[in-house]
N, C-alpha and C. Protein backbone atom coordinates (compact mmCIF):
# COMPACT_ATOMS: atom_id res chain seq x y z
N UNK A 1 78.13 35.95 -58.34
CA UNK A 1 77.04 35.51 -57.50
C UNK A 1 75.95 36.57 -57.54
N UNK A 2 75.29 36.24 -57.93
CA UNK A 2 73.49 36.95 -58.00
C UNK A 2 72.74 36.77 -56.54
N UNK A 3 72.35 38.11 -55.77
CA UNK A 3 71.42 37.58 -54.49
C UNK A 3 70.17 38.52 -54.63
N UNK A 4 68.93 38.00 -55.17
CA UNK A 4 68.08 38.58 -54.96
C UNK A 4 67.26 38.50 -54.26
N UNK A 5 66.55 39.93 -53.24
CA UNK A 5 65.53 39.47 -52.20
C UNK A 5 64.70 40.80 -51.89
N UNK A 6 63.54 40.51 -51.25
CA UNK A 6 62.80 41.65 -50.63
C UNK A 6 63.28 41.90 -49.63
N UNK A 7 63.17 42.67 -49.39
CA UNK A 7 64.11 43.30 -47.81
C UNK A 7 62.59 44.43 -47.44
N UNK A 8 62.24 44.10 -46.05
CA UNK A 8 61.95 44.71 -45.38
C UNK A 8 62.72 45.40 -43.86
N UNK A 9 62.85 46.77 -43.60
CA UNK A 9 63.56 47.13 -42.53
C UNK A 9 62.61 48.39 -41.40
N UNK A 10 63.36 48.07 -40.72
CA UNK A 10 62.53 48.34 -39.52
C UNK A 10 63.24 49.18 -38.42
N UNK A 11 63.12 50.20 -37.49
CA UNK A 11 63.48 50.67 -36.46
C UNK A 11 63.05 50.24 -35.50
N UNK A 12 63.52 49.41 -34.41
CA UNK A 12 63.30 49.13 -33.32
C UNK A 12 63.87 49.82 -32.41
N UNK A 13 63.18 49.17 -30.75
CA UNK A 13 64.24 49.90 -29.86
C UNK A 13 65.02 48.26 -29.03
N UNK A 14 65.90 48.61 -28.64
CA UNK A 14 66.38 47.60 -27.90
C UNK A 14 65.79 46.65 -27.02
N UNK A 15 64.96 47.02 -26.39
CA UNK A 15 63.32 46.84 -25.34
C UNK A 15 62.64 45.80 -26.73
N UNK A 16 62.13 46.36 -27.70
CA UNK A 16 61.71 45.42 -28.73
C UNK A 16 62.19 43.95 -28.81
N UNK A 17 63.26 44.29 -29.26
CA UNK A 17 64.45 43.10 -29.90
C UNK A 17 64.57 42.11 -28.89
N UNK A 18 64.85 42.73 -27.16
CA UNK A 18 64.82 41.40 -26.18
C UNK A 18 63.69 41.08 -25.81
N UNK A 19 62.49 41.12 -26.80
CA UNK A 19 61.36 40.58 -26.49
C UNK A 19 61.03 39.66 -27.69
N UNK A 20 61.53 39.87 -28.71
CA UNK A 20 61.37 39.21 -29.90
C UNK A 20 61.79 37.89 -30.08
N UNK A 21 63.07 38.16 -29.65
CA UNK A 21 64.25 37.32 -29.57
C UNK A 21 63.70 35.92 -29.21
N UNK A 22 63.67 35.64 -27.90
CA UNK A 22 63.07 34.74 -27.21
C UNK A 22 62.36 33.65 -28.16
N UNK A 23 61.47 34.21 -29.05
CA UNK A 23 60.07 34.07 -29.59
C UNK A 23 61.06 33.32 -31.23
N UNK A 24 61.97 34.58 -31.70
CA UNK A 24 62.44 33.76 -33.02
C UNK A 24 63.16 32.83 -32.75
N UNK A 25 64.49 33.26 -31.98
CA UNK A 25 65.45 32.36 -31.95
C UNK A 25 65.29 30.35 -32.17
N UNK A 26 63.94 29.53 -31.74
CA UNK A 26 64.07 28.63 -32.16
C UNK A 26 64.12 28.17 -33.39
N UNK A 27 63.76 29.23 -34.64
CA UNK A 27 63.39 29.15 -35.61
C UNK A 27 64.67 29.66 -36.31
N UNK A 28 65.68 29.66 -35.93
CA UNK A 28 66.50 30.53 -36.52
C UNK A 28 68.31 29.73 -36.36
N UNK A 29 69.10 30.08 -37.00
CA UNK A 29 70.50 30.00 -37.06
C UNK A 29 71.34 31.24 -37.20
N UNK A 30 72.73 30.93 -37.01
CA UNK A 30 73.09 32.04 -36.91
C UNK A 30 73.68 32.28 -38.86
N UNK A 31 74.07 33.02 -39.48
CA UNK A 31 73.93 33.40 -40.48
C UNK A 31 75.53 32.74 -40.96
N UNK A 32 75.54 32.24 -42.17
CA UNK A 32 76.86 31.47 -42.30
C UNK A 32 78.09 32.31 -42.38
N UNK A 33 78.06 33.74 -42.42
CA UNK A 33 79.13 34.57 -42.35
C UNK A 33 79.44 34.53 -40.44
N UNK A 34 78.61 34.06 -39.76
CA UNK A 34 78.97 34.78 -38.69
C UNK A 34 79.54 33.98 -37.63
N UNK A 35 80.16 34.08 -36.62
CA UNK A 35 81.20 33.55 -35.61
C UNK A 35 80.05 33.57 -34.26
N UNK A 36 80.58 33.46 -33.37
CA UNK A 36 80.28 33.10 -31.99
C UNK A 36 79.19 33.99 -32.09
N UNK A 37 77.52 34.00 -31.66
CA UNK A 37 76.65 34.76 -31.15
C UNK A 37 75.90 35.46 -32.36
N UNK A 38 76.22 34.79 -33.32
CA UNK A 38 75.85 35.34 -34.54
C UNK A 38 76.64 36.68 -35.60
N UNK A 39 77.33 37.49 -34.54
CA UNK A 39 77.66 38.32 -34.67
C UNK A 39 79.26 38.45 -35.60
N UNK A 40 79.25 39.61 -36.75
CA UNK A 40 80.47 39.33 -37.47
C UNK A 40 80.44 41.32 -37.75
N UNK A 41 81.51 42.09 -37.60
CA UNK A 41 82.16 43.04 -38.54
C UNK A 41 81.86 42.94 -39.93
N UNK A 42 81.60 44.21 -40.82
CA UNK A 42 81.65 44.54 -41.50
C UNK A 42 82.33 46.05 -41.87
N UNK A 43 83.30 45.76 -43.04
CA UNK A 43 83.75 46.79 -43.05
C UNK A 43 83.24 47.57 -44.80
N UNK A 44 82.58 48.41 -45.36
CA UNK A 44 81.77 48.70 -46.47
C UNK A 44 82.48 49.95 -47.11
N UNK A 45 82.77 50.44 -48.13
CA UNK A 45 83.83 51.40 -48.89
C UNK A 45 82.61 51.60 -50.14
N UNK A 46 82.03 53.22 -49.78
CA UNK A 46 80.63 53.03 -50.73
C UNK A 46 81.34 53.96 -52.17
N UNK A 47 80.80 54.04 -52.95
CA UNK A 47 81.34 54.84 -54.67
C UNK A 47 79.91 55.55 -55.13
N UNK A 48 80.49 56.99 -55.37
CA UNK A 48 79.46 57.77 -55.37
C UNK A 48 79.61 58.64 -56.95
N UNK A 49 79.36 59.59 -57.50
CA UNK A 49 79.99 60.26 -58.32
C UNK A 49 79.69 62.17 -57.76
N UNK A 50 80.58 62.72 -58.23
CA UNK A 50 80.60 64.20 -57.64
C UNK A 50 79.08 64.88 -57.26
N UNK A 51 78.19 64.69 -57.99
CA UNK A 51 77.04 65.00 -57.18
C UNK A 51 75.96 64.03 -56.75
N UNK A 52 76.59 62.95 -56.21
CA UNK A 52 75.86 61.97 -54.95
C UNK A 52 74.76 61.60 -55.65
N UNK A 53 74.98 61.28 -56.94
CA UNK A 53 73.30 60.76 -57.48
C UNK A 53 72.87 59.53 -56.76
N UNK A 54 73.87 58.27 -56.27
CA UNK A 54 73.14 57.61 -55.52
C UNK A 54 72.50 58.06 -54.27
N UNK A 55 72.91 58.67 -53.41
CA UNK A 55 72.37 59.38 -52.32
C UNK A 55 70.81 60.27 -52.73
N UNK A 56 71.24 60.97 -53.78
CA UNK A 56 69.33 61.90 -54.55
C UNK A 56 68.85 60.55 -54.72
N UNK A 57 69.13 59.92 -55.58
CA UNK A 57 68.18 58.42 -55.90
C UNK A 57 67.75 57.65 -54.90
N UNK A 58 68.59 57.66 -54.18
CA UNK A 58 68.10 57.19 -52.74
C UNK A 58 66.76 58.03 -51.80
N UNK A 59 67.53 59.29 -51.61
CA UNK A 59 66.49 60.31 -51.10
C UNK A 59 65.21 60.38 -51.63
N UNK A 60 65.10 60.73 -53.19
CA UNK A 60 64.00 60.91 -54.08
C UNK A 60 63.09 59.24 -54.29
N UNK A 61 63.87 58.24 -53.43
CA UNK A 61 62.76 57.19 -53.40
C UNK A 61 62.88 56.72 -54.94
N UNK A 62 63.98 56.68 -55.77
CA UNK A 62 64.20 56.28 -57.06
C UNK A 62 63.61 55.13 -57.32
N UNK A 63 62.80 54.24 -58.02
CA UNK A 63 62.40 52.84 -58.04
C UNK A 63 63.48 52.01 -58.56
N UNK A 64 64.72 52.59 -59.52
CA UNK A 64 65.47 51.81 -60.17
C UNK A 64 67.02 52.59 -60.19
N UNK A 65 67.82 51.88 -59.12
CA UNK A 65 68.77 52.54 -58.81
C UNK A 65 69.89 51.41 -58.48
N UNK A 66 71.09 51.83 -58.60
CA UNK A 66 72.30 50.73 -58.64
C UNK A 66 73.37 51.71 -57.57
N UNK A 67 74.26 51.11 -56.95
CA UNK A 67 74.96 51.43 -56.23
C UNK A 67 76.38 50.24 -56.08
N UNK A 68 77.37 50.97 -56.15
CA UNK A 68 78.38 50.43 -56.26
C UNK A 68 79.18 50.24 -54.85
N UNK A 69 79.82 49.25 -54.47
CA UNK A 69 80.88 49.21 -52.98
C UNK A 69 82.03 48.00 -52.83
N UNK A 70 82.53 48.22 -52.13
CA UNK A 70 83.68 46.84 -51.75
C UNK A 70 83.01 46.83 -50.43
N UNK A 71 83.25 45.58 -50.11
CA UNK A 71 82.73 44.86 -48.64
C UNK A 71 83.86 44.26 -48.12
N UNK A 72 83.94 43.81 -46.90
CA UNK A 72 84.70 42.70 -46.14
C UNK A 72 84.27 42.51 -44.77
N UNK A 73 83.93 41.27 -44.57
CA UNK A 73 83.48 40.35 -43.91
C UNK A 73 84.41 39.90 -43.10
N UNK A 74 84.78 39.76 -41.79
CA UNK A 74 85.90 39.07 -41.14
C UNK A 74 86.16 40.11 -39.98
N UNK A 75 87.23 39.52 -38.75
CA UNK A 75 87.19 40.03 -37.83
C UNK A 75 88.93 39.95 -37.50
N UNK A 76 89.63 41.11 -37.43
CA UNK A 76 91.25 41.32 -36.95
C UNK A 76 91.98 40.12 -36.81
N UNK A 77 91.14 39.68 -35.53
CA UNK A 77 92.09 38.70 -35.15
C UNK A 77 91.94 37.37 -35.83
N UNK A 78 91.33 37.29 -36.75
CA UNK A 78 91.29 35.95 -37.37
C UNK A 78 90.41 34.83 -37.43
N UNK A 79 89.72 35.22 -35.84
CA UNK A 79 88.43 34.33 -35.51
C UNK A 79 87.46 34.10 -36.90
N UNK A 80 87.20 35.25 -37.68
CA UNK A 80 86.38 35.22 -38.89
C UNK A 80 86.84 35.48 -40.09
N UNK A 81 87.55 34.91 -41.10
CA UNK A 81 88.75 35.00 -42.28
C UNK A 81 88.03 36.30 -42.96
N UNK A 82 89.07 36.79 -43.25
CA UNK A 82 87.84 37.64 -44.23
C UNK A 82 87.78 37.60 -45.29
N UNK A 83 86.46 37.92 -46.11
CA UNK A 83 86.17 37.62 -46.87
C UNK A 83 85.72 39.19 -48.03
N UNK A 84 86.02 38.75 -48.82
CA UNK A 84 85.89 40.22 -49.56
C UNK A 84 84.97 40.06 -51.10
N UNK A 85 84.16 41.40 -51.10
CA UNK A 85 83.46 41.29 -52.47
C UNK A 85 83.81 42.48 -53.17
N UNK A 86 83.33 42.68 -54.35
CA UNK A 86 82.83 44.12 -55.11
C UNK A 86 81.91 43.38 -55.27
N UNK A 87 80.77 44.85 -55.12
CA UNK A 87 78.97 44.58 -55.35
C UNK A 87 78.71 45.69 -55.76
N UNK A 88 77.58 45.41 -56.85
CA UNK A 88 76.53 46.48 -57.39
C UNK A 88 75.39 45.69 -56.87
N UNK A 89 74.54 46.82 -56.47
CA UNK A 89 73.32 46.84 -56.06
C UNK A 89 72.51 47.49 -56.49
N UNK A 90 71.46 46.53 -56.75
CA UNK A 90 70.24 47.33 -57.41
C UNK A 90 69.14 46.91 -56.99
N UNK A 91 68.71 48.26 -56.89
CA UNK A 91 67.08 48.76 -56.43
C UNK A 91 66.46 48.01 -57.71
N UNK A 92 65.27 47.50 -57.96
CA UNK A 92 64.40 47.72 -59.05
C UNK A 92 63.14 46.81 -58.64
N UNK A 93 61.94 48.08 -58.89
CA UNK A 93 60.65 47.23 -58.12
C UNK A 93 60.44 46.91 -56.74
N UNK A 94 61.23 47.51 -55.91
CA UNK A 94 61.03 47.04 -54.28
C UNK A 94 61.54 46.05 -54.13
N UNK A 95 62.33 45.29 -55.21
CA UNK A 95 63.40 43.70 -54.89
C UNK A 95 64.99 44.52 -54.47
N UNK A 96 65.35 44.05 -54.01
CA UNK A 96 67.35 44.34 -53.85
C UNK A 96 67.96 43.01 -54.41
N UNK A 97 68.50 43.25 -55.79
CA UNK A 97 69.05 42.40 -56.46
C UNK A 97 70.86 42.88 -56.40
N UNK A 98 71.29 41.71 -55.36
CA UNK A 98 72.92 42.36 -55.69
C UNK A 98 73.66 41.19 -56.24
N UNK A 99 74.79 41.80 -57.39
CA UNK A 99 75.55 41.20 -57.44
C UNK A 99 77.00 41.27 -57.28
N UNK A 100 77.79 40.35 -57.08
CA UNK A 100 78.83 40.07 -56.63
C UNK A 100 79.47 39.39 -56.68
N UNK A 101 81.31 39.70 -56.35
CA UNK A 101 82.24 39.16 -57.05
C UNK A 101 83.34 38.97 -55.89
N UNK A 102 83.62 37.56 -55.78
CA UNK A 102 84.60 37.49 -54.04
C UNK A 102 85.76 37.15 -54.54
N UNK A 103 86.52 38.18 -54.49
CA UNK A 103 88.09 38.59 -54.92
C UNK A 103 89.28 38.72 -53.83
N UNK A 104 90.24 38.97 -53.84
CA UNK A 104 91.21 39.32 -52.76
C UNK A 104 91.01 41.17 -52.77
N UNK A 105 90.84 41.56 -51.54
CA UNK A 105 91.17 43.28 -51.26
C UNK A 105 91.27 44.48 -52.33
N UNK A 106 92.71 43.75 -52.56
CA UNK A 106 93.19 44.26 -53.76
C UNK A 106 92.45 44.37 -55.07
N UNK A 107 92.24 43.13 -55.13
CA UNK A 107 91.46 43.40 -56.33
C UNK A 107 90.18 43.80 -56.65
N UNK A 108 89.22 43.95 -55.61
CA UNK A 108 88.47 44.59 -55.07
C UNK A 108 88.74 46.20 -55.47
N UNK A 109 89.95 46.46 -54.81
CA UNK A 109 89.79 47.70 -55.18
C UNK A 109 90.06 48.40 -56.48
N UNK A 110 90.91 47.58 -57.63
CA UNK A 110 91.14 47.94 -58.15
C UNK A 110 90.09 47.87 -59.03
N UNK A 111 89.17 46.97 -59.21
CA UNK A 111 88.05 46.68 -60.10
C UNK A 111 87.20 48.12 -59.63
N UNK A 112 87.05 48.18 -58.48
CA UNK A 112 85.88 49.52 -57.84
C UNK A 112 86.70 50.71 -58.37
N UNK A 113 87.88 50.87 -59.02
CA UNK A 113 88.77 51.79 -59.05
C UNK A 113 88.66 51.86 -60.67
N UNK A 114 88.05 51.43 -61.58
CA UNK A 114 87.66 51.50 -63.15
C UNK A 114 89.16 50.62 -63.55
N UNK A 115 90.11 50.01 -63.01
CA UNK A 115 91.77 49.27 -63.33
C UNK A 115 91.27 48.01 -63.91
N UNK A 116 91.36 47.55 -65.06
CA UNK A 116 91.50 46.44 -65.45
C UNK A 116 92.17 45.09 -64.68
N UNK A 117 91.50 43.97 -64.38
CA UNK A 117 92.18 43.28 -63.11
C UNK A 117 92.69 42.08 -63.59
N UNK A 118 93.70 41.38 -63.48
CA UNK A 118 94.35 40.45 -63.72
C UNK A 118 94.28 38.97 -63.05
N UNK A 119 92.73 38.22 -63.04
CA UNK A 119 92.56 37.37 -62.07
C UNK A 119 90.99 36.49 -62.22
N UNK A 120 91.50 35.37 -62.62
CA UNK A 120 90.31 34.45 -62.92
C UNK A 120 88.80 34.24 -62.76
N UNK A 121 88.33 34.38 -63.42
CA UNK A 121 86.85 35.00 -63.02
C UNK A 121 85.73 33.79 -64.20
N UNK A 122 84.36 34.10 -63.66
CA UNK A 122 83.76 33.07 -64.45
C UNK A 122 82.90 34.26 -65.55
N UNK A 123 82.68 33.53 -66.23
CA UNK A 123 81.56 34.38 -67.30
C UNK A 123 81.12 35.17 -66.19
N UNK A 124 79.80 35.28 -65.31
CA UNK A 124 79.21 36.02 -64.66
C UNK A 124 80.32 36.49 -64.02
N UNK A 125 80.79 36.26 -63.12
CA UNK A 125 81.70 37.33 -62.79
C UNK A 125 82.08 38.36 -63.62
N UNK A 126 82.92 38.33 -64.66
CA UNK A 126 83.39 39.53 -65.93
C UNK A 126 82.36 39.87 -66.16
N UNK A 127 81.18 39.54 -66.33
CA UNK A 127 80.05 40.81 -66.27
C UNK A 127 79.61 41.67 -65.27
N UNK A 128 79.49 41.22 -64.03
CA UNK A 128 79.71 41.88 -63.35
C UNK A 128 80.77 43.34 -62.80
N UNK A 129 82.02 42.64 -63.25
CA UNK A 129 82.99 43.54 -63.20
C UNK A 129 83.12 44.62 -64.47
N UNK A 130 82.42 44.26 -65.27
CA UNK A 130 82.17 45.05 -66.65
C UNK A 130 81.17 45.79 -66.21
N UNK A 131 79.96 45.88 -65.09
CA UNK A 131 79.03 46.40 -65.05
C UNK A 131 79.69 47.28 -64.10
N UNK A 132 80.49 46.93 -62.85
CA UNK A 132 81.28 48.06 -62.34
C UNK A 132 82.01 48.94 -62.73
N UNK A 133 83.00 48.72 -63.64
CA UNK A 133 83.50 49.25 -64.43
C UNK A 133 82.50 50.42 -65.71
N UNK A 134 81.30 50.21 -65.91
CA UNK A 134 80.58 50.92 -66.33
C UNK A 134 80.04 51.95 -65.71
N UNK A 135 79.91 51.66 -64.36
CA UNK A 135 79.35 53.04 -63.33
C UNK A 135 80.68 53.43 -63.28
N UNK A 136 81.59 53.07 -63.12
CA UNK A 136 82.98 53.72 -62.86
C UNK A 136 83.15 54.92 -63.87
N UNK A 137 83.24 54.36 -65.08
CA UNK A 137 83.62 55.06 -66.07
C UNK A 137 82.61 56.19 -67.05
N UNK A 138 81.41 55.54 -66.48
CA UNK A 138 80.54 56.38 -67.80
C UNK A 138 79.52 57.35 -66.52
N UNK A 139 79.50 57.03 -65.32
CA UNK A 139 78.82 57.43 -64.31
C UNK A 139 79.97 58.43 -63.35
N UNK A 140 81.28 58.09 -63.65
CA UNK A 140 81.81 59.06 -62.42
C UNK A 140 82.16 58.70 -60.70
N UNK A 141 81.53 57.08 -60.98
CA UNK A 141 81.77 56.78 -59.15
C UNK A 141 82.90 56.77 -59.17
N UNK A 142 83.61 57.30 -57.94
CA UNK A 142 84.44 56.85 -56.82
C UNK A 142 84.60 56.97 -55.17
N UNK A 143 85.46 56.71 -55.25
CA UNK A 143 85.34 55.93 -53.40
C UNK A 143 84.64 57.20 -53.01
N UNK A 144 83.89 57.04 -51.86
CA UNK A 144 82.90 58.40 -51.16
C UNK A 144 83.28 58.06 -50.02
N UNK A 145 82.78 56.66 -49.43
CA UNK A 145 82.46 56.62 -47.55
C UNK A 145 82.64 55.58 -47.39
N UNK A 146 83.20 55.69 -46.29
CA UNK A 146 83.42 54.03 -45.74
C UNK A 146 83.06 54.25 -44.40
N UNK A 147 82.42 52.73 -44.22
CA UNK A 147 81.51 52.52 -42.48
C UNK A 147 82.27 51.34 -42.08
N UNK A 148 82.36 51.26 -40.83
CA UNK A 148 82.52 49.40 -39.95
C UNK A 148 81.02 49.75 -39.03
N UNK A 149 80.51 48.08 -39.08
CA UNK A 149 79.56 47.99 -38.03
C UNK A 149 79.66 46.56 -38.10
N UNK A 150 79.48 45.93 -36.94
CA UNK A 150 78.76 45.03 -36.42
C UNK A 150 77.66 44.33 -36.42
N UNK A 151 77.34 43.34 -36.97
CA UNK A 151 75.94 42.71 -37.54
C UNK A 151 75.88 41.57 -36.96
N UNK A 152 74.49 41.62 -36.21
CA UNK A 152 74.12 39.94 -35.71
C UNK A 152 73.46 39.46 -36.60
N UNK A 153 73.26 38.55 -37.31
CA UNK A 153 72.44 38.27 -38.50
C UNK A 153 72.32 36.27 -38.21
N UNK A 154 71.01 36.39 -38.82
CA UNK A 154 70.18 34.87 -38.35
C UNK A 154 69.41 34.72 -39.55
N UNK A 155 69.25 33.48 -40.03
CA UNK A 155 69.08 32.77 -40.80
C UNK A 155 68.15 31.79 -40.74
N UNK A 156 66.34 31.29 -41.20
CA UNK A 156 65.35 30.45 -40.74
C UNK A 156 66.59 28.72 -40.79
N UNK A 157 66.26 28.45 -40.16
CA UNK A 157 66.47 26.96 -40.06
C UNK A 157 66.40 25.98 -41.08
N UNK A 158 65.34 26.44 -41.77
CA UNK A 158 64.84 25.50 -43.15
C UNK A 158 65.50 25.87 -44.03
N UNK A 159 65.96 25.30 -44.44
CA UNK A 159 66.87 24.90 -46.08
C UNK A 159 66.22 26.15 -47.17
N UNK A 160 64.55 25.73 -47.16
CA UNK A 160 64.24 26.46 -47.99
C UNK A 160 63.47 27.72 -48.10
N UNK A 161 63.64 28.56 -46.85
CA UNK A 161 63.44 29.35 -46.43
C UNK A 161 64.56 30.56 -46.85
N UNK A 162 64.11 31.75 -47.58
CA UNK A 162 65.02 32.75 -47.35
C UNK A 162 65.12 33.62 -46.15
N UNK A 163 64.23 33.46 -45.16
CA UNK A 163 64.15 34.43 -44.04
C UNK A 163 65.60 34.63 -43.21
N UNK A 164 65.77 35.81 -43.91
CA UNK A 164 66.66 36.68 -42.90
C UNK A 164 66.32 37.82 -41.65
N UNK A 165 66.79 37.63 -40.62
CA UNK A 165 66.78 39.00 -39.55
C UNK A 165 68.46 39.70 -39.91
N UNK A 166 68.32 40.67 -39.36
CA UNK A 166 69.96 40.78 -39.29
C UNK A 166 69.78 42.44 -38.73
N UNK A 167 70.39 42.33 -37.10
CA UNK A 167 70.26 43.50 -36.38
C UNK A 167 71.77 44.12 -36.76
């Protein structure tokens, strides 16, 4: 799966957001990953190589930069199944083009882990996982950091609208 988009982001303060709110919410849904209130866990496992070039590339404002991670989507108790990717992400031109591959855990990790994986995939997919496997191996990533947070995320109403919020 290919997701490309402009992403604009923003610091607000809380004071902001319950003023906004009001104003989007008719225009809006809650985001198809997410459960009651919009709101869903995320748990993110980022891949770095020994001297953090994604982090300098990041810092130094790189225009064309890729970044490697496992994701999962879902919540303990079950309310939200989870759902799991490996993603490369790439910077290029001010677009965030990611792609991604929705696997079981495991295999997730083992693909983010440079392991050859044993498990049905489509053309795009195996490229993908060939492209992970390329930062893996010729770049040096591995596992660095892992975050959980909480994301309310909303979605325009219209079909053909990409507008995302997502606090």
């Amino acid at each position: 799966m290919i997701l490309d988009r402009f992403e604009m982001k923003f610091v607000i303060t809380r004071e902001q957001r319950d003023r906004l709110m009001p104003v989007l919410l008719p225009r809006l849904r809650a985001d198809e990953n997410a459960g009651e209130g919009a709101y869903y866990p995320i748990v993110s496992l980022y891949y770095d190589n020994e001297d953090r070039d994604c982090y300098w590339e990041k810092m130094r404002s790189f225009g064309n930069r890729r970044k490697l991670r496992v994701r999962v989507y879902g919540s303990l108790d079950g309310a939200l199944p989870p759902t799991c990717f490996v993603e490369v992400k790439h910077k290029c031109e001010g677009r965030g083009v990611k792609r991604r591959v929705r696997v079981p855990l495991e295999v997730a990790l083992a693909a983010a882990d440079g392991n050859p994986i044993d498990y049905p995939l489509s053309p795009v997919d195996r490229r993908t996982i060939a492209e992970v496997h390329d930062l893996v191996h010729k770049r040096g990533f591995t596992r660095c950091c892992c975050m959980r947070y909480d994301r309310q995320a909303f979605a325009d109403k219209d079909p053909e609208s990409d507008l995302r919020i997502t606090f």
